[in-house]
Structures are given as C-alpha cells and as structure tokens.
Protein backbone atom coordinates (compact mmCIF):
# COMPACT_ATOMS: atom_id res chain seq x y z
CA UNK A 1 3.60 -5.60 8.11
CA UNK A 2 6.83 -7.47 8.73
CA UNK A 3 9.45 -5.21 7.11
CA UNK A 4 8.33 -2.10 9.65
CA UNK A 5 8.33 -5.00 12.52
CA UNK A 6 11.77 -6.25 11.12
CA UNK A 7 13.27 -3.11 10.90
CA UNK A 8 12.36 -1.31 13.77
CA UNK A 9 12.72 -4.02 16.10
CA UNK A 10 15.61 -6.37 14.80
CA UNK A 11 17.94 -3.77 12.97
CA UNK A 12 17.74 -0.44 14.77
CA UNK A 13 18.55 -1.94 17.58
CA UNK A 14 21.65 -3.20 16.49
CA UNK A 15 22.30 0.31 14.60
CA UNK A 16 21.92 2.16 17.79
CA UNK A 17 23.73 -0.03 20.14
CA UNK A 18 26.64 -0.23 17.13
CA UNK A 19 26.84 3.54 16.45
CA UNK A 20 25.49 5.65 18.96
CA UNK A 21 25.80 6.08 22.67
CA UNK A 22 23.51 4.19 23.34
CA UNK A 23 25.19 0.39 25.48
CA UNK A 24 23.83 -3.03 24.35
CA UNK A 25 22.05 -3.43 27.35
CA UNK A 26 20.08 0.20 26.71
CA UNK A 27 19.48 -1.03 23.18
CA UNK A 28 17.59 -3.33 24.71
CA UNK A 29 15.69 -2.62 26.79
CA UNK A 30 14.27 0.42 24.49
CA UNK A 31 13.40 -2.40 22.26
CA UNK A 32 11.84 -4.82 25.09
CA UNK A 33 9.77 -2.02 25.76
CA UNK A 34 8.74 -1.12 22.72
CA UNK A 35 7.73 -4.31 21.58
CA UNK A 36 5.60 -4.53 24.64
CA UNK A 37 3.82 -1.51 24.11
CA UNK A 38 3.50 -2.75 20.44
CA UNK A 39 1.85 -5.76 22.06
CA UNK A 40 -0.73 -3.55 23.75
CA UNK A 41 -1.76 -1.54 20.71
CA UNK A 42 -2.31 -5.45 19.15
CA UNK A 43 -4.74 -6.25 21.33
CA UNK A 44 -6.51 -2.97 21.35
CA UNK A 45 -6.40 -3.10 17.73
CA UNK A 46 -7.32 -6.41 16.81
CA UNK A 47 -10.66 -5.38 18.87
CA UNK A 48 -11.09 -2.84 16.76
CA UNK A 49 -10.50 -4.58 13.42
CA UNK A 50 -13.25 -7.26 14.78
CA UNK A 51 -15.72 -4.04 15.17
CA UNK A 52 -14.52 -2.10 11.83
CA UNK A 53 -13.07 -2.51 8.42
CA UNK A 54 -9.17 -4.28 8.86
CA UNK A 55 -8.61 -2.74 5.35
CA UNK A 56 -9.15 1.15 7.21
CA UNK A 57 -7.01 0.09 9.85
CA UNK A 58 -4.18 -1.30 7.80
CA UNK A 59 -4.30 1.56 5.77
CA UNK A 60 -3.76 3.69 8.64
CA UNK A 61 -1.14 1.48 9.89
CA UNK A 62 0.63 2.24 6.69
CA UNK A 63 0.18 5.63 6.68
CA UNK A 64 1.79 6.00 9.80
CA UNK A 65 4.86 4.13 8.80
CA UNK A 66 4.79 7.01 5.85
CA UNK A 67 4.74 9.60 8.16
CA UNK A 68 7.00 8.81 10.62
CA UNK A 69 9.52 6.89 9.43
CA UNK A 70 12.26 9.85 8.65
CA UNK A 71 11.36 11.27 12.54
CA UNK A 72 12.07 8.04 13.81
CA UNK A 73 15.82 7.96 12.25
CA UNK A 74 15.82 11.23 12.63
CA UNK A 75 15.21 10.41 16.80
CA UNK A 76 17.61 7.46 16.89
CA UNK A 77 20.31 9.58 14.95
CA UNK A 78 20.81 11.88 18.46
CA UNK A 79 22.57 9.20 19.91
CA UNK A 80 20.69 9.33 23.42
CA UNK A 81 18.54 6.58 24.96
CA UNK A 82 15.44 9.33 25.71
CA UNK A 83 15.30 10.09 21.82
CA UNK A 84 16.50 6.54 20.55
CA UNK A 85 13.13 5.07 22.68
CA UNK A 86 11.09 7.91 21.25
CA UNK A 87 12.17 7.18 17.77
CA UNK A 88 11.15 3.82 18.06
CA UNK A 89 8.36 4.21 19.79
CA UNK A 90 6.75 6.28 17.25
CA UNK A 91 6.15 3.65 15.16
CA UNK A 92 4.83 1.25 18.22
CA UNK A 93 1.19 2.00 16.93
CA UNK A 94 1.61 0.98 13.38
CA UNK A 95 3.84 -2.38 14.40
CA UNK A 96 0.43 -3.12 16.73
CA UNK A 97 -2.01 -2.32 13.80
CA UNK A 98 -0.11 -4.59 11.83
CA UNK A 99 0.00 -6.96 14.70
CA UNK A 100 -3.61 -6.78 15.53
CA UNK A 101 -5.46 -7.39 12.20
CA UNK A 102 -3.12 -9.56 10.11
CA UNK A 103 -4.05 -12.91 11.36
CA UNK A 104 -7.47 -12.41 10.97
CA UNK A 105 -7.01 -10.62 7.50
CA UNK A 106 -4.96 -13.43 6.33
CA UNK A 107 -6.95 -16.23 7.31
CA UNK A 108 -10.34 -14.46 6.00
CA UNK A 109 -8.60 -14.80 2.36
CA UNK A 110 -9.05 -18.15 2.38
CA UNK A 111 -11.40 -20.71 2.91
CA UNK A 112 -11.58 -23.32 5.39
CA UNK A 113 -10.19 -25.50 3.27
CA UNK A 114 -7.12 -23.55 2.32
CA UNK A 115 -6.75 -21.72 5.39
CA UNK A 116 -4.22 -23.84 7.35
CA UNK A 117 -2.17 -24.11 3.55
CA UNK A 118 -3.02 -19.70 2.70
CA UNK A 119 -1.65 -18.55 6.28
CA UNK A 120 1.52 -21.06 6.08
CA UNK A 121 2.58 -19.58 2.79
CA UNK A 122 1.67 -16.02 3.85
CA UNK A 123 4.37 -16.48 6.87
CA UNK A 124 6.56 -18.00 4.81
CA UNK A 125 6.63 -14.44 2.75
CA UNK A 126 6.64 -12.90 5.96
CA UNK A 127 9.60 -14.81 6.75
CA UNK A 128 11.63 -14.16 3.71
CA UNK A 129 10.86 -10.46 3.41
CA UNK A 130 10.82 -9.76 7.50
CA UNK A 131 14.30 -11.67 7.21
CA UNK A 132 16.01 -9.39 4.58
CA UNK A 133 14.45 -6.38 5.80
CA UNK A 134 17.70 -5.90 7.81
CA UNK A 135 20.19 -7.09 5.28
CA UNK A 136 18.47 -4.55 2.86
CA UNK A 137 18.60 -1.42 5.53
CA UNK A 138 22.04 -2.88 5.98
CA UNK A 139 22.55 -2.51 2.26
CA UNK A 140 21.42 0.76 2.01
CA UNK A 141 22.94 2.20 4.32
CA UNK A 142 26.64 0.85 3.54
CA UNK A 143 25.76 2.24 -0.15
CA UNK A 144 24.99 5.70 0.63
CA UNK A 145 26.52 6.25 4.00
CA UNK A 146 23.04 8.20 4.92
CA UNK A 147 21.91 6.83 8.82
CA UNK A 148 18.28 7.28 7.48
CA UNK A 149 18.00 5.57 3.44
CA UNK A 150 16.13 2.72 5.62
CA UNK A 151 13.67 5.09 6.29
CA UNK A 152 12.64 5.86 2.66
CA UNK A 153 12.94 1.96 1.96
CA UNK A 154 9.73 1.68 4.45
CA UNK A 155 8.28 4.75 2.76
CA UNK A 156 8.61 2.91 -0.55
CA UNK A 157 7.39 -0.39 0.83
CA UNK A 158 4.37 1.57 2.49
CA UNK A 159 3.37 2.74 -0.62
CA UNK A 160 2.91 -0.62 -2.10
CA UNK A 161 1.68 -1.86 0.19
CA UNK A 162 -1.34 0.21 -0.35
CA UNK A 163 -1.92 -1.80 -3.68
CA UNK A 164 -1.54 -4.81 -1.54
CA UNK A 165 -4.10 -3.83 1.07
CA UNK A 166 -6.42 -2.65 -1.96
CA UNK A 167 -6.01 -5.59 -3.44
CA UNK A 168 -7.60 -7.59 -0.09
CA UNK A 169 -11.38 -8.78 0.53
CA UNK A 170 -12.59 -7.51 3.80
CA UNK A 171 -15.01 -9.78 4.82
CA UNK A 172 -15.58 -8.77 8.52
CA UNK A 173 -18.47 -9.67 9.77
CA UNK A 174 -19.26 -12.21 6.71
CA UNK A 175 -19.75 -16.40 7.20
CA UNK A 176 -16.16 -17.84 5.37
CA UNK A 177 -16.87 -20.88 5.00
C-alpha cells in the first residue's frame, strides 16, 4: 500500500518537475489533485470494504498497480502536464483502495489488546518502506538510465504483496474482541 502511495505521489512528482516540461508549480498541482481524487476513491472504498471482503478489494488494488504501472511512466515520460496528470491518475483508484481498507484490515489483525501496539508497528513498516520507496526508484533509475525500472519495482512489489494479502484474516463482519 505505501510504496504505490510513495512513489506515485512523493517521487514522480519530483521526476516530472526535474526532467520534463512540466514547472514545479504544475508538478503540483497534478499531484494535489490526484491525491484528492485518491481521497475520494478512500472513502468510497472503505464503504465498500465494510460491505465486502477487504482481501477482494486489496487484491484488486494490487492488480491494478500490475496493470498500470508501465502506462503510467509511460504517460509521465511525454513530458506534458495533460499526460503527466493522466499517468498519475491512473493509479488514483488503487492508492484509494489501499487507502480505504488498510486501517480497518490492520487493526482487525489484532485484538483489542494488541491493537493500539499491531497498528503502531504496522506504520512503522509503512514508514520505513513508504520512505525508501523513492530512494529505491531513485536507485533504479540512476542504475539503468530507463525513466520507467520504477515501474517494474511496483510490479514486483505487487506481486508479493499478493502473498501478503493471502496471508491476512478477513474478519469483516466478525466480533474481534
């Protein structure tokens, strides 16, 4: 959840306001409204991870983030604003997927009374790998010279995280005491 968030709204904005024709001030406001849309596909989608299985929806989330990762580069890569907000935008919906199930996802792994200690150290791994997500595209990208490697670094990341989200109870619905 944090390395797409990380990536597509702390580094390519950088990486398009550094090396395309896109200004600083474009740069950002692409990504202020971005992460606003992002905000409203939260909402709608922590409503629907309240009605159906989180575990679905996060799946989906990454599955998206598989799919469209290389068309988002790809977008940004043109240089101008209209494709450099499309690019981004394109992975909007899985960012608010993300954003709309993981608190409740995370706190239903533990009980009460390891909840407040279970979601502390779960954003403390968000921190760390949200954090580096950017010095790793960084990475990358100095390595091979290729605008898009990031993009198969959240492919790669994706994938496990399917063994991740496998890996989860979903318990919806269920008394967690």
């Amino acid at each position: 959840a944090c390395i797409p968030l990380h990536l597509s709204f702390s580094y390519l904005p950088k990486l398009f306001a550094q090396f395309q024709s896109v200004s600083a001030l474009q740069a950002h406001l692409i990504d202020c409204a971005n992460l606003l849309i992002a905000g409203g596909w939260a909402i709608m989608f922590g409503r629907l991870g309240d009605r159906y299985s989180r575990k679905v929806l996060l799946n989906i989330a990454l599955m998206g983030v598989i799919l469209l990762s290389l068309p988002m580069f790809y977008l940004v890569s043109m240089g101008q604003p209209i494709y450099t907000f499309l690019g981004q935008f394109l992975l909007t919906p899985s960012v608010g997927l993300f954003g709309g199930v993981y608190t409740a996802v995370i706190s239903e792994q533990h009980t009460t009374a390891s909840r407040f200690f279970g979601y502390t150290a779960s954003n403390l791994s968000y921190a760390i790998a949200g954090g580096s997500a950017p010095i790793i595209a960084h990475a990358l990208t100095q390595k091979t010279g290729v605008f898009s490697t990031p993009a198969y670094y959240l492919i790669l990341i994706s994938l496990l995280g399917f063994l991740v989200v496998r890996s989860l109870s979903d318990k919806r619905g269920m008394d967690i005491q």
